[in-house]
Protein backbone atom coordinates (compact mmCIF):
# COMPACT_ATOMS: atom_id res chain seq x y z
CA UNK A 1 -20.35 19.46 -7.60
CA UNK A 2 -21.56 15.77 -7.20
CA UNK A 3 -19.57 13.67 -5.47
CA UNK A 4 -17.96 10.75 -8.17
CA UNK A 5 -19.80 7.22 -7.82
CA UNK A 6 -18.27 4.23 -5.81
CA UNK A 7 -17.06 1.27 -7.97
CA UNK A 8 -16.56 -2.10 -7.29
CA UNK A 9 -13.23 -3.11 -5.68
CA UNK A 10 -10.08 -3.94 -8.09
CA UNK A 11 -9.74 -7.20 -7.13
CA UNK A 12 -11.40 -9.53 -9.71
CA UNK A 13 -14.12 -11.06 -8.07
CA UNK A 14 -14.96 -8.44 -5.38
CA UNK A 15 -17.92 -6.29 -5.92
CA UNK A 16 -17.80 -4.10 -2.46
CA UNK A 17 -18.24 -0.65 -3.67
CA UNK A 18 -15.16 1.97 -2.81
CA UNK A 19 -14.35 5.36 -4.17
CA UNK A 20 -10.58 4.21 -5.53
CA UNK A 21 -8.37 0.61 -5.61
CA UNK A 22 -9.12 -1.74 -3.02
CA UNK A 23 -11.22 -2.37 -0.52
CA UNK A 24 -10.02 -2.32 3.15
CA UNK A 25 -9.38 -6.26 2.96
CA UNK A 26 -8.12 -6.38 -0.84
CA UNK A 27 -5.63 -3.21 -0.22
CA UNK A 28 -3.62 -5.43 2.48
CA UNK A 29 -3.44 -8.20 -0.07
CA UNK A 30 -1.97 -5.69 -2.62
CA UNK A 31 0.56 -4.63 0.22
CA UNK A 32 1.58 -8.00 0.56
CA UNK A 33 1.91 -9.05 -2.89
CA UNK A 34 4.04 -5.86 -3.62
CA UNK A 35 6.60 -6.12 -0.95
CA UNK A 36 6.81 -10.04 -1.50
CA UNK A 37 7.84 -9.13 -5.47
CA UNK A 38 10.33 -6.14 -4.11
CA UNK A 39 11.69 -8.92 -1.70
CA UNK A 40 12.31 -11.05 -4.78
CA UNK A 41 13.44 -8.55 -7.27
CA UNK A 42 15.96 -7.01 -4.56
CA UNK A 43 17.25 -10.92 -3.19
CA UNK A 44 17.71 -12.74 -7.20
CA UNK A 45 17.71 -9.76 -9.69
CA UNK A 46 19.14 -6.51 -8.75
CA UNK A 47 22.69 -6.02 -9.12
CA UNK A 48 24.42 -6.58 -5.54
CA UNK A 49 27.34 -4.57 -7.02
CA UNK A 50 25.11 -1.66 -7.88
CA UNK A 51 23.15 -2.07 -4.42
CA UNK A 52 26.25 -1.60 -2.85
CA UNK A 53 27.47 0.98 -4.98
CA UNK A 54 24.01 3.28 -4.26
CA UNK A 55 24.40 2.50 -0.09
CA UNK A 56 27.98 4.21 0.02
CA UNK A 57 29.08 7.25 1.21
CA UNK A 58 30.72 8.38 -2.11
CA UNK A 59 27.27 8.09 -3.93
CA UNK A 60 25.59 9.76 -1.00
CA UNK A 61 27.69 12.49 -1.50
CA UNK A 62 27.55 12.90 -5.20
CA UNK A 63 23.90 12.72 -5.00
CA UNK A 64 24.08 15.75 -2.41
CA UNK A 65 26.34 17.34 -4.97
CA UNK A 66 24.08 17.55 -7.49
CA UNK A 67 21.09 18.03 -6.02
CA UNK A 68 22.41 21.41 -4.42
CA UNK A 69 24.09 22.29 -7.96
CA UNK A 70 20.66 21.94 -9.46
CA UNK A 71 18.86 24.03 -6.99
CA UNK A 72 16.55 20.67 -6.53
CA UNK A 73 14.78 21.33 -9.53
CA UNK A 74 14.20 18.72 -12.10
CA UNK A 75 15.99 19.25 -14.94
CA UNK A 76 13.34 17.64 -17.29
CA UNK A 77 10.63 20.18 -16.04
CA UNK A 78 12.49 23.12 -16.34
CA UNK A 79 13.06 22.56 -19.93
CA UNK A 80 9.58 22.77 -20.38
CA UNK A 81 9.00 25.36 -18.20
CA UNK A 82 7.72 23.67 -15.24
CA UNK A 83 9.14 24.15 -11.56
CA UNK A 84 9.09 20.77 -9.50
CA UNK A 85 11.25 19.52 -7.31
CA UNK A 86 13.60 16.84 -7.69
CA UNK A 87 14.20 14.31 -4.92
CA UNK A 88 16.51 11.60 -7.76
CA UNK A 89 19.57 11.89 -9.24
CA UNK A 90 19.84 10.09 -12.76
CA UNK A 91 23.03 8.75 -14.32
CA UNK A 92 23.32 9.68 -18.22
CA UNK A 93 25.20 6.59 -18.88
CA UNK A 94 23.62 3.97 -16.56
CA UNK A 95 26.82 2.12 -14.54
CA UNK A 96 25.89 -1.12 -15.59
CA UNK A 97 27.44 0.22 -19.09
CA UNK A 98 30.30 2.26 -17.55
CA UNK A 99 30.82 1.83 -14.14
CA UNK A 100 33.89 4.37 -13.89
CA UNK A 101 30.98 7.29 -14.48
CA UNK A 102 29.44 6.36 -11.55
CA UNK A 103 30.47 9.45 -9.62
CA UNK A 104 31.44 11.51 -12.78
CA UNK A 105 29.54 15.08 -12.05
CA UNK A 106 28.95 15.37 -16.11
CA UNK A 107 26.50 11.80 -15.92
CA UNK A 108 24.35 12.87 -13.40
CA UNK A 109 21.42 14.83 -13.44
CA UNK A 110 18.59 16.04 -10.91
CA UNK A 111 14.73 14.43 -12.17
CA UNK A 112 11.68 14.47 -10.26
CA UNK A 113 10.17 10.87 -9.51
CA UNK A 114 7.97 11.57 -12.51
CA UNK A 115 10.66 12.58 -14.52
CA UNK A 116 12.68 9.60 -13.80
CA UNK A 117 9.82 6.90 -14.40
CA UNK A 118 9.63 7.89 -17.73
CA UNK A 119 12.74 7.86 -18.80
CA UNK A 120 13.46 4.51 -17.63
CA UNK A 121 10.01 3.19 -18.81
CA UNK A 122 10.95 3.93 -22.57
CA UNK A 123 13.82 1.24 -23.41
């Protein structure tokens, strides 16, 4: 099978020829950019109470918790008969509704990444 054909960088402007993305040069600039908007999304927008809340012991434990009661399979995939593993835990009731389910065993669930994404990428 033939190799796929190069195309031109992503970055608008840049016509060196790579297999995926960036070029070497552009793919730094991405890096940059990305960290610089995490950096700003984690210092004026995220909710310092909820930063906290996911840096404590008690949510490090729950999260253990779950995981092992879900066998580390995501419960999304299973109901459609897929085994993946899960490596988040999901809250049911997000705690910036009710913050007293935070650690409630019946709220949480084990997703894979994928899992996860879309479910928050719906609202």
């Amino acid at each position: 099978m033939p190799a796929k054909p190069k195309r031109p960088c992503a970055k608008p402007g840049c016509f060196k020829l790579v297999e995926a993305g960036y070029c070497a040069k552009h793919k730094q600039d991405d890096k940059k950019q990305r960290a610089e908007a995490a950096r700003h999304y984690d210092i004026y927008l995220r909710d310092q109470k909820s930063k906290l809340f996911y840096k404590s012991r008690a949510w490090q434990a729950a999260r253990q918790r779950v995981l092992t009661r879900y066998n580390y399979l995501c419960q999304d995939c299973l109901r459609e008969n897929r085994i993946t593993q899960a490596d988040t835990v999901h809250h049911r009731v997000e705690i910036s509704k009710v913050w007293s389910k935070r650690l409630d065993m019946d709220n949480l669930v084990s997703l894979c990444a994928s899992c996860h994404n879309r479910r928050h990428s719906v609202k």
